[in-house]
ModelCIF file with pLDDT and N, C-alpha, C, O atoms, coordinates in Angstrom:
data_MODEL
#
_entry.id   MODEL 
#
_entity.id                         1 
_entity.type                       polymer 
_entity.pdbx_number_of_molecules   1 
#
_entity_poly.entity_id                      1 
_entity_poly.type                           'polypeptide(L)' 
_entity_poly.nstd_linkage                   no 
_entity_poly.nstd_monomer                   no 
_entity_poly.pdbx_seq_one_letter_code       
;(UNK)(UNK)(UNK)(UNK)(UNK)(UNK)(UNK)(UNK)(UNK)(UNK)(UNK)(UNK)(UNK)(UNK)(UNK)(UNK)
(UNK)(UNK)(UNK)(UNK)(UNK)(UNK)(UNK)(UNK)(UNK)(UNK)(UNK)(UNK)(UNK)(UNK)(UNK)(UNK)
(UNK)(UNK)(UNK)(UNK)(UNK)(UNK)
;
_entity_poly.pdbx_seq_one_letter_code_can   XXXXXXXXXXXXXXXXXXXXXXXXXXXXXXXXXXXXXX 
_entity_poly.pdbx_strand_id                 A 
#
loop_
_entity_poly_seq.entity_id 
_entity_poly_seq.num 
_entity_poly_seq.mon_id 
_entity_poly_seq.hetero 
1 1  UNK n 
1 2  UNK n 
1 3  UNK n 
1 4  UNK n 
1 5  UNK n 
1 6  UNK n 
1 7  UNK n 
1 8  UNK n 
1 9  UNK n 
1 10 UNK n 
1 11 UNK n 
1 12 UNK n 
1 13 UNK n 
1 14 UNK n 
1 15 UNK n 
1 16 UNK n 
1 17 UNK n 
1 18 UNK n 
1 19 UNK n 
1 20 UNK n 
1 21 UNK n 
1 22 UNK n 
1 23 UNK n 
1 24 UNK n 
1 25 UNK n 
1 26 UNK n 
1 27 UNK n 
1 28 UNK n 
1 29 UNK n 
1 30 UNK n 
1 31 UNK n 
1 32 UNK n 
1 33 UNK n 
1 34 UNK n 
1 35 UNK n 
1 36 UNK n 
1 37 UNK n 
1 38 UNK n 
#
_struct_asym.id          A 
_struct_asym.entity_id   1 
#
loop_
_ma_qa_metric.id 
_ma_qa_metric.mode 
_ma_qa_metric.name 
_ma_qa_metric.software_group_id 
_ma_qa_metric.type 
1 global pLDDT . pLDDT 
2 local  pLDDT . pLDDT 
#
_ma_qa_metric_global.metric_id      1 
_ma_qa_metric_global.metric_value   94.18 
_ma_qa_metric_global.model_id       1 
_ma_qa_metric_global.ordinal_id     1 
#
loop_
_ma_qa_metric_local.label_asym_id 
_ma_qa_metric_local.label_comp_id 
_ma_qa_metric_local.label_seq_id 
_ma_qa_metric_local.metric_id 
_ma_qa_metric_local.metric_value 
_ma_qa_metric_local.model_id 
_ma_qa_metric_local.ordinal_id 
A UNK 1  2 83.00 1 1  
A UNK 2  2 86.00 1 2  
A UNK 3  2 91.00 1 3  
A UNK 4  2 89.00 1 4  
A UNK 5  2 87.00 1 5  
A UNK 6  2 91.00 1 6  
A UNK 7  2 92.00 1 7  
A UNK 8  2 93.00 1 8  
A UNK 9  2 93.00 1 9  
A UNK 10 2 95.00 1 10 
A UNK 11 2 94.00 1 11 
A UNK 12 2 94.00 1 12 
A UNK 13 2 95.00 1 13 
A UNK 14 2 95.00 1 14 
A UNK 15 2 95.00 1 15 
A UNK 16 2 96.00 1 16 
A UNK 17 2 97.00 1 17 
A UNK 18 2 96.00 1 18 
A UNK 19 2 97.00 1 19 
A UNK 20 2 97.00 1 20 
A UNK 21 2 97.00 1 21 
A UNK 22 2 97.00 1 22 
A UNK 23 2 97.00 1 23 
A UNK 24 2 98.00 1 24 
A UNK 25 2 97.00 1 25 
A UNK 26 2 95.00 1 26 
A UNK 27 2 94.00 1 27 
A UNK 28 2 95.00 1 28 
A UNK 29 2 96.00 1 29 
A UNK 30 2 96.00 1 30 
A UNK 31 2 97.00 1 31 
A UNK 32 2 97.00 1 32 
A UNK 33 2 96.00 1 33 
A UNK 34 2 97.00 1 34 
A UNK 35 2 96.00 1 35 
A UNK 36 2 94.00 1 36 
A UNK 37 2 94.00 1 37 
A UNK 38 2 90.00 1 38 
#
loop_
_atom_site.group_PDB 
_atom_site.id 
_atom_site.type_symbol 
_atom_site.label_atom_id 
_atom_site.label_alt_id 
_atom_site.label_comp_id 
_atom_site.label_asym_id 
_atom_site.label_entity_id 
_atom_site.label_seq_id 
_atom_site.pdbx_PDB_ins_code 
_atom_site.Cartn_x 
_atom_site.Cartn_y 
_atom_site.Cartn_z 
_atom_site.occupancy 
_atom_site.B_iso_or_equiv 
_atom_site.pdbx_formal_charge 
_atom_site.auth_seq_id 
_atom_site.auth_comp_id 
_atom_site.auth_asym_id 
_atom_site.auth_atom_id 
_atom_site.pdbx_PDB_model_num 
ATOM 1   N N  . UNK A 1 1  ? 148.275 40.612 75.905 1.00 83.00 ? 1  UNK A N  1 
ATOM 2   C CA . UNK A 1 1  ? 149.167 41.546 75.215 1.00 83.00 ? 1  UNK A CA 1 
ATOM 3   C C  . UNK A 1 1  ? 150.114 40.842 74.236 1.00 83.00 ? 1  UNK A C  1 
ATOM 4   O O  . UNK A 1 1  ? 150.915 41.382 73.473 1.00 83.00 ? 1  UNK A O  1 
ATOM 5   N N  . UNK A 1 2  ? 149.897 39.675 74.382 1.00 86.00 ? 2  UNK A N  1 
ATOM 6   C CA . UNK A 1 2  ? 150.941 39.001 73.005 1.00 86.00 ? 2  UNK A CA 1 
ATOM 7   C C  . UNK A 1 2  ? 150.321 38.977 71.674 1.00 86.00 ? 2  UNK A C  1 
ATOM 8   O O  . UNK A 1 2  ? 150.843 38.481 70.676 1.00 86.00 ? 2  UNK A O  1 
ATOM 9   N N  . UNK A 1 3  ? 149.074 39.594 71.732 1.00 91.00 ? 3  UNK A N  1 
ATOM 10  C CA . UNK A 1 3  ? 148.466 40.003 70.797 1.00 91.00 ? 3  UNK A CA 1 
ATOM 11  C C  . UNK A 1 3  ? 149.235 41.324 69.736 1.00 91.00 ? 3  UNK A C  1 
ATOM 12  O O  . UNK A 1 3  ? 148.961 41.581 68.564 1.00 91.00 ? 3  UNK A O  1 
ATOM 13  N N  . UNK A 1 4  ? 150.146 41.920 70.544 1.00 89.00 ? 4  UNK A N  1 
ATOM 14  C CA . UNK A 1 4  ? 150.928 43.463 70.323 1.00 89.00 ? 4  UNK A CA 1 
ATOM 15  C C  . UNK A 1 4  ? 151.707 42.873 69.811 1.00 89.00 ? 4  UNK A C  1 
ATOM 16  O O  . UNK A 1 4  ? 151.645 43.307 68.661 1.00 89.00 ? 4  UNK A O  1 
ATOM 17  N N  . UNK A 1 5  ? 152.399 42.195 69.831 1.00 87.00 ? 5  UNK A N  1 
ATOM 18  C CA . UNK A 1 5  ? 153.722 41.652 69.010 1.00 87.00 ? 5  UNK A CA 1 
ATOM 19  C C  . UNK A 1 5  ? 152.901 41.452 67.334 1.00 87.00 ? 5  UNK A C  1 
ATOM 20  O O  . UNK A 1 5  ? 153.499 41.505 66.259 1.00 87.00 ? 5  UNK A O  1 
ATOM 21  N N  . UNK A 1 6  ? 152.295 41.357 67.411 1.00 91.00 ? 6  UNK A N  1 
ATOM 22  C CA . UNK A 1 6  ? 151.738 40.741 65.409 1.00 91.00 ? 6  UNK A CA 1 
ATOM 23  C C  . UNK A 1 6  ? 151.200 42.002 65.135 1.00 91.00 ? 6  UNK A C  1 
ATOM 24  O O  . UNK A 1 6  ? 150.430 41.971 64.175 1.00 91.00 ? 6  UNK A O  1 
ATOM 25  N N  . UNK A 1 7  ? 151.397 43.509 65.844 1.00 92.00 ? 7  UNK A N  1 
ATOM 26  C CA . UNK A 1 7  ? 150.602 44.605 64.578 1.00 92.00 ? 7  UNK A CA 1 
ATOM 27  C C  . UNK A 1 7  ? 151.664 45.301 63.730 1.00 92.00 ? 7  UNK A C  1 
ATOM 28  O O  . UNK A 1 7  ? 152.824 45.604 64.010 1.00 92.00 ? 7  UNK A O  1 
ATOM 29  N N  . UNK A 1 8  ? 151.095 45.435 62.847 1.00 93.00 ? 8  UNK A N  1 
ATOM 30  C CA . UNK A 1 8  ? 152.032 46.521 62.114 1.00 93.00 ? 8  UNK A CA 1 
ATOM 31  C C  . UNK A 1 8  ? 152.232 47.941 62.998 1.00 93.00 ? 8  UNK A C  1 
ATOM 32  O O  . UNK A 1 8  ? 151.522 48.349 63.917 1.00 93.00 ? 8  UNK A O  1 
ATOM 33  N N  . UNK A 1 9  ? 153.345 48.509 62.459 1.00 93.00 ? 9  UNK A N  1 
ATOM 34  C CA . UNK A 1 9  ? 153.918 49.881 63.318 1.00 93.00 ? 9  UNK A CA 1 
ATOM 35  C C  . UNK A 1 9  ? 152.752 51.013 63.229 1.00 93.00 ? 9  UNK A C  1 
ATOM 36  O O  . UNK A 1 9  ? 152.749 51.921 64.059 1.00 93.00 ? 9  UNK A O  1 
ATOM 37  N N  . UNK A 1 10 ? 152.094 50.968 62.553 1.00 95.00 ? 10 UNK A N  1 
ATOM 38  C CA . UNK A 1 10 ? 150.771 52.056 61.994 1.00 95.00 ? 10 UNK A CA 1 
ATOM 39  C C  . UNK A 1 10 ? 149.860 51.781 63.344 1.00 95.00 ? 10 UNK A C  1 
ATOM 40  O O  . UNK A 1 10 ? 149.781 52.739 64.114 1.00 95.00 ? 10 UNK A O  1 
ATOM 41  N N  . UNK A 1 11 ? 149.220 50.666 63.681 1.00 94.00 ? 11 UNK A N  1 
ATOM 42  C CA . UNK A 1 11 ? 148.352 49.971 64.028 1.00 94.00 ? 11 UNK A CA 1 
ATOM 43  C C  . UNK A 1 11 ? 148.996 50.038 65.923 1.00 94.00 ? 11 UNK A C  1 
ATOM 44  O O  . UNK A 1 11 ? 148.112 49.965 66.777 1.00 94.00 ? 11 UNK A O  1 
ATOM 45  N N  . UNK A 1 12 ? 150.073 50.136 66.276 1.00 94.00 ? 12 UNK A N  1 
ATOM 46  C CA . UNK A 1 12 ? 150.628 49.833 67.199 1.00 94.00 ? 12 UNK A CA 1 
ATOM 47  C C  . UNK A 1 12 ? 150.770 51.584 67.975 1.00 94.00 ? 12 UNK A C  1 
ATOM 48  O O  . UNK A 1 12 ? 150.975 51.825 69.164 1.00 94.00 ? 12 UNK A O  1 
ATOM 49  N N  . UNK A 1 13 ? 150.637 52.289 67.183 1.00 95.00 ? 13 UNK A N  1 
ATOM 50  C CA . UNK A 1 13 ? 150.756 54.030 67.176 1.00 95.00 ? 13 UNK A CA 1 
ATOM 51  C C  . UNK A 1 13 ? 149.287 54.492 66.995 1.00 95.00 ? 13 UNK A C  1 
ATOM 52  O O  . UNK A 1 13 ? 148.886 55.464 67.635 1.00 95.00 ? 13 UNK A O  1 
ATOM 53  N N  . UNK A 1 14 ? 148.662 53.978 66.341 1.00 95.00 ? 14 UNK A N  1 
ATOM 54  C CA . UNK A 1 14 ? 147.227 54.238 66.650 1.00 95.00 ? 14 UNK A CA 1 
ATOM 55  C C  . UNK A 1 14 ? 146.837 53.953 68.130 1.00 95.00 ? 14 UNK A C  1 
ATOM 56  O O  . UNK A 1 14 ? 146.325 54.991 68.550 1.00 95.00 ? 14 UNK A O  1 
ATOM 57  N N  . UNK A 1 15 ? 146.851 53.068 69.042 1.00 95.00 ? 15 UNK A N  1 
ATOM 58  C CA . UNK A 1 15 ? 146.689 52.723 69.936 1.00 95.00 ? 15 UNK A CA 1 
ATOM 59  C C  . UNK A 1 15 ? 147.650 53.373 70.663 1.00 95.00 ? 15 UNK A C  1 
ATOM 60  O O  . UNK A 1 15 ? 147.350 53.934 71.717 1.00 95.00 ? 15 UNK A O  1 
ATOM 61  N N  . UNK A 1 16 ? 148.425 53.370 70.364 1.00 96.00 ? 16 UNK A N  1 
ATOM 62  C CA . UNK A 1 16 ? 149.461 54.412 71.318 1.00 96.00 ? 16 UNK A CA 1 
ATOM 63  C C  . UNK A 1 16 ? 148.827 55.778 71.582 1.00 96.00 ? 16 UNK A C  1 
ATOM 64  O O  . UNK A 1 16 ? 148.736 56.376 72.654 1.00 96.00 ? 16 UNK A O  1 
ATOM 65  N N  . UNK A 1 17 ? 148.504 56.056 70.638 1.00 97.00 ? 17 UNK A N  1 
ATOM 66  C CA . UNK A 1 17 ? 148.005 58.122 70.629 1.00 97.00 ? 17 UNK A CA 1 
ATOM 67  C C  . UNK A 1 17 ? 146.610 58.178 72.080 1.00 97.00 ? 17 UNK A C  1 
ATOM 68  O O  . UNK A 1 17 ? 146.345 59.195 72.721 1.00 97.00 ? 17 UNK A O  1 
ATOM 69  N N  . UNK A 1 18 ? 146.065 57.067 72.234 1.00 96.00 ? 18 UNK A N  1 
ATOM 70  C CA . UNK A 1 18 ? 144.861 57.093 72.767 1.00 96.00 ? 18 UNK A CA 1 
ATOM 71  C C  . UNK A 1 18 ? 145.843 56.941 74.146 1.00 96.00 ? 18 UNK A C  1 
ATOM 72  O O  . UNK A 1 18 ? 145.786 57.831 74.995 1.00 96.00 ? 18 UNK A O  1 
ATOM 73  N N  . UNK A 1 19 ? 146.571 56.002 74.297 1.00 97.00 ? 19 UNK A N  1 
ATOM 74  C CA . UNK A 1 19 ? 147.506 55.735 76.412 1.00 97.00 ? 19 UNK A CA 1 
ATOM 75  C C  . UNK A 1 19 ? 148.004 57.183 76.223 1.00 97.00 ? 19 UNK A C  1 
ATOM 76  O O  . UNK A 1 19 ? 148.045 57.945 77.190 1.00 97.00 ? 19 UNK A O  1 
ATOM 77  N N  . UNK A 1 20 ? 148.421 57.610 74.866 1.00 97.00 ? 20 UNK A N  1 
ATOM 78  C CA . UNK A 1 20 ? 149.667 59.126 75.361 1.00 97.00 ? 20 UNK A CA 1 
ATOM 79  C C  . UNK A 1 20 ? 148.440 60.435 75.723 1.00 97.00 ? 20 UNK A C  1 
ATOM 80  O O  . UNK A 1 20 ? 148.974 61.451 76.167 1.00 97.00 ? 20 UNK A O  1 
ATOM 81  N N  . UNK A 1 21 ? 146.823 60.514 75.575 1.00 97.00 ? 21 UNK A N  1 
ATOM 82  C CA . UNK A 1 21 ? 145.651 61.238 75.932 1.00 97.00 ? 21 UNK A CA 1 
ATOM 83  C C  . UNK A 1 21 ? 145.891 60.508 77.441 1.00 97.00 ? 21 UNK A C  1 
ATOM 84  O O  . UNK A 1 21 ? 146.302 61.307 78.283 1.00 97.00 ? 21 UNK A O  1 
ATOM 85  N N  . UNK A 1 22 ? 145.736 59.373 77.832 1.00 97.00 ? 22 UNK A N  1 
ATOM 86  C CA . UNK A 1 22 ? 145.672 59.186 79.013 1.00 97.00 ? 22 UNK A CA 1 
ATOM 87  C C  . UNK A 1 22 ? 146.678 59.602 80.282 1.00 97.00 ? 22 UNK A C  1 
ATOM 88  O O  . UNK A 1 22 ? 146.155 59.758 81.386 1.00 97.00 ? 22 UNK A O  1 
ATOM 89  N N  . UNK A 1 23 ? 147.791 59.741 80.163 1.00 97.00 ? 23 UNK A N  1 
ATOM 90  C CA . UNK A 1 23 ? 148.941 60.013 80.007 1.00 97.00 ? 23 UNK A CA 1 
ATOM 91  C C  . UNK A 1 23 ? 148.218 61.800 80.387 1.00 97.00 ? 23 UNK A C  1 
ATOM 92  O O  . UNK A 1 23 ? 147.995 62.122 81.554 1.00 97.00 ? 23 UNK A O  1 
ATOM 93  N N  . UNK A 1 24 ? 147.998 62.568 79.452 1.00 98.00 ? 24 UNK A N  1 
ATOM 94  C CA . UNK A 1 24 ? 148.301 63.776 79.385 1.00 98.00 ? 24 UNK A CA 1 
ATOM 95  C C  . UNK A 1 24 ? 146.837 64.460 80.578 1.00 98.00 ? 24 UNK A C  1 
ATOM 96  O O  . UNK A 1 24 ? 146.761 65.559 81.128 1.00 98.00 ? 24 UNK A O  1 
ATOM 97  N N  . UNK A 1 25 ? 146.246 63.741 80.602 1.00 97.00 ? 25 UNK A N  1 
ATOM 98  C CA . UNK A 1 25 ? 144.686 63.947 81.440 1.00 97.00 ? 25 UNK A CA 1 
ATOM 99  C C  . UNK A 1 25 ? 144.792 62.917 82.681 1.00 97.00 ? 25 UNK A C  1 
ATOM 100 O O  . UNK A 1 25 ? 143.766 62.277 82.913 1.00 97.00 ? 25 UNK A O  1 
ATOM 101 N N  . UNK A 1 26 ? 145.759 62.716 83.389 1.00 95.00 ? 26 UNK A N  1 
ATOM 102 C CA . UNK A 1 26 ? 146.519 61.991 84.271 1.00 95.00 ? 26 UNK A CA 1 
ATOM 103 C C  . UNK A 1 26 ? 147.521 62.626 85.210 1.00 95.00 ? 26 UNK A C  1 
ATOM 104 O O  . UNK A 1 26 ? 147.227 63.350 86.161 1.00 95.00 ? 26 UNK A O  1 
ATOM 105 N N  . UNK A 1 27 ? 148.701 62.284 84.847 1.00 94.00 ? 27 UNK A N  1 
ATOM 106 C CA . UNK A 1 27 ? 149.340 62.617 85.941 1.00 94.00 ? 27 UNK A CA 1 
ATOM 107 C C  . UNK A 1 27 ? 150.621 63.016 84.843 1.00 94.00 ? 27 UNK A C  1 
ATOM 108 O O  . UNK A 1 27 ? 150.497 63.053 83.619 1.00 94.00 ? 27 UNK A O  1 
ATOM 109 N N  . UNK A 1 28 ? 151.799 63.283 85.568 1.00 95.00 ? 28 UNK A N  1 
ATOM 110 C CA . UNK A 1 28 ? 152.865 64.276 84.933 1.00 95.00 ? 28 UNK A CA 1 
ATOM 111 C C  . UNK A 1 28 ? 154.099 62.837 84.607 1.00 95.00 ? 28 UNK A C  1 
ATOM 112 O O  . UNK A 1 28 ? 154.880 62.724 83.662 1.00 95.00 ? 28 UNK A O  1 
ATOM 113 N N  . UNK A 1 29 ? 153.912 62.064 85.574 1.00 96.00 ? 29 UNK A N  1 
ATOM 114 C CA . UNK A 1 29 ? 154.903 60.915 85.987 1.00 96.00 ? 29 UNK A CA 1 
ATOM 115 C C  . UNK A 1 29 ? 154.585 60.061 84.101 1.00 96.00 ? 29 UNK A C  1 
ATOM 116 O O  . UNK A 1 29 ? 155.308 59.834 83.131 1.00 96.00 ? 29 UNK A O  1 
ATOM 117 N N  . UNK A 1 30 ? 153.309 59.874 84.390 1.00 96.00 ? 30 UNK A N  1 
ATOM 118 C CA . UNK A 1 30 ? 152.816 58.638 83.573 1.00 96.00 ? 30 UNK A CA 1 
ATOM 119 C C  . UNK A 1 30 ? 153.501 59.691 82.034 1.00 96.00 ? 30 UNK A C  1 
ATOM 120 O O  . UNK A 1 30 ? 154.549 59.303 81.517 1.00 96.00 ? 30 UNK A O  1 
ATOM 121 N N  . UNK A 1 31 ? 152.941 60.680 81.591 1.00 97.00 ? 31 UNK A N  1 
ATOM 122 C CA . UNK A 1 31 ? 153.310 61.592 80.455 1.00 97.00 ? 31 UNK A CA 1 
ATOM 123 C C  . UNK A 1 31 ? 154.502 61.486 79.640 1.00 97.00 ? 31 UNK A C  1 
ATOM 124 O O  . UNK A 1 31 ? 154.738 61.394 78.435 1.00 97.00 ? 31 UNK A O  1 
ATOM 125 N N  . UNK A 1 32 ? 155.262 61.536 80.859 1.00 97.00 ? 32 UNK A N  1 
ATOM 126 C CA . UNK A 1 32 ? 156.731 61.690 80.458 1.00 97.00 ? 32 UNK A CA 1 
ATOM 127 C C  . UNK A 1 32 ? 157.533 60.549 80.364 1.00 97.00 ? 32 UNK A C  1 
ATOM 128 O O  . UNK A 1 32 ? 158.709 60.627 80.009 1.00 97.00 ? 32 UNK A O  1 
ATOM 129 N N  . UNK A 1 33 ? 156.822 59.173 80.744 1.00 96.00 ? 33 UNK A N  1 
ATOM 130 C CA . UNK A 1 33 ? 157.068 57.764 80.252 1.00 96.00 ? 33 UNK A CA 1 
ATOM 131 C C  . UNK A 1 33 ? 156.548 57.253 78.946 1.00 96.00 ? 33 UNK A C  1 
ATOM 132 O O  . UNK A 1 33 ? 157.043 56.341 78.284 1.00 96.00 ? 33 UNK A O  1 
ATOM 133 N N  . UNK A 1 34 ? 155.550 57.915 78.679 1.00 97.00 ? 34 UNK A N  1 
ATOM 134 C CA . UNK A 1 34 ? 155.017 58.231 77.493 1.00 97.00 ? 34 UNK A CA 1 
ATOM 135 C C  . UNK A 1 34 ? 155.645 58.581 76.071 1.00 97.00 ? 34 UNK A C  1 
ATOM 136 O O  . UNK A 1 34 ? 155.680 57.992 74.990 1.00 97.00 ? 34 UNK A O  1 
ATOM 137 N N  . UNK A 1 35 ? 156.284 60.201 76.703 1.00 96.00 ? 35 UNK A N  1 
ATOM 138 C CA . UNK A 1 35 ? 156.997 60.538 75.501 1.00 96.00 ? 35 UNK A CA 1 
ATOM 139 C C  . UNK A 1 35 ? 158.295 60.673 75.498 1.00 96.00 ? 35 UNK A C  1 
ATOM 140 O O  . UNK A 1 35 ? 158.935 61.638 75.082 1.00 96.00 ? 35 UNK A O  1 
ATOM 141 N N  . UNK A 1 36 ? 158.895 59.182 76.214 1.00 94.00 ? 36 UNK A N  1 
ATOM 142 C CA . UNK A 1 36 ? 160.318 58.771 76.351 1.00 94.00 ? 36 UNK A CA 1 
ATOM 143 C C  . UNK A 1 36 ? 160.140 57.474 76.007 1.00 94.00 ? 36 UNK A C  1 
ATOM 144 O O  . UNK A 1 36 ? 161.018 56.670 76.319 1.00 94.00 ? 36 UNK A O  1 
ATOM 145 N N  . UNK A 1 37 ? 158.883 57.003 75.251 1.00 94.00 ? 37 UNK A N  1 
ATOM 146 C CA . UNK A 1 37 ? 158.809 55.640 74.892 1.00 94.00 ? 37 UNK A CA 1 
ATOM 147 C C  . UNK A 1 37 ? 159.334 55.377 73.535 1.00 94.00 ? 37 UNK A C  1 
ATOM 148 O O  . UNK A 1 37 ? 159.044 56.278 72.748 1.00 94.00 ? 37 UNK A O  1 
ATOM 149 N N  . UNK A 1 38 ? 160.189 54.174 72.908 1.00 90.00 ? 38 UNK A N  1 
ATOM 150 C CA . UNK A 1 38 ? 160.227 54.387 71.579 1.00 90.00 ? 38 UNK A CA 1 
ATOM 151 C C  . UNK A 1 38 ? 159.704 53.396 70.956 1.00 90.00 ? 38 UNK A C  1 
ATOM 152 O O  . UNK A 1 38 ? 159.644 53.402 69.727 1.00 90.00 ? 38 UNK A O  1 
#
């Protein structure tokens, strides 16, 4: 994961959108850590 530190913000939110699907087809806990992340 120290790979995450060198993407651009575009690139870092792309990958994000796919954990926040996981997140939503999961459980309620994981979701809402999700979309309290900044």
């Amino acid at each position: 994961t120290q790979f995450l530190s060198t993407l651009d913000k575009e690139n870092t939110r792309s990958g994000y959108a796919e954990m926040l699907k996981h997140g939503l087809i999961s459980d309620e806990k994981m979701w809402k850590e999700l979309i309290s992340f900044s």
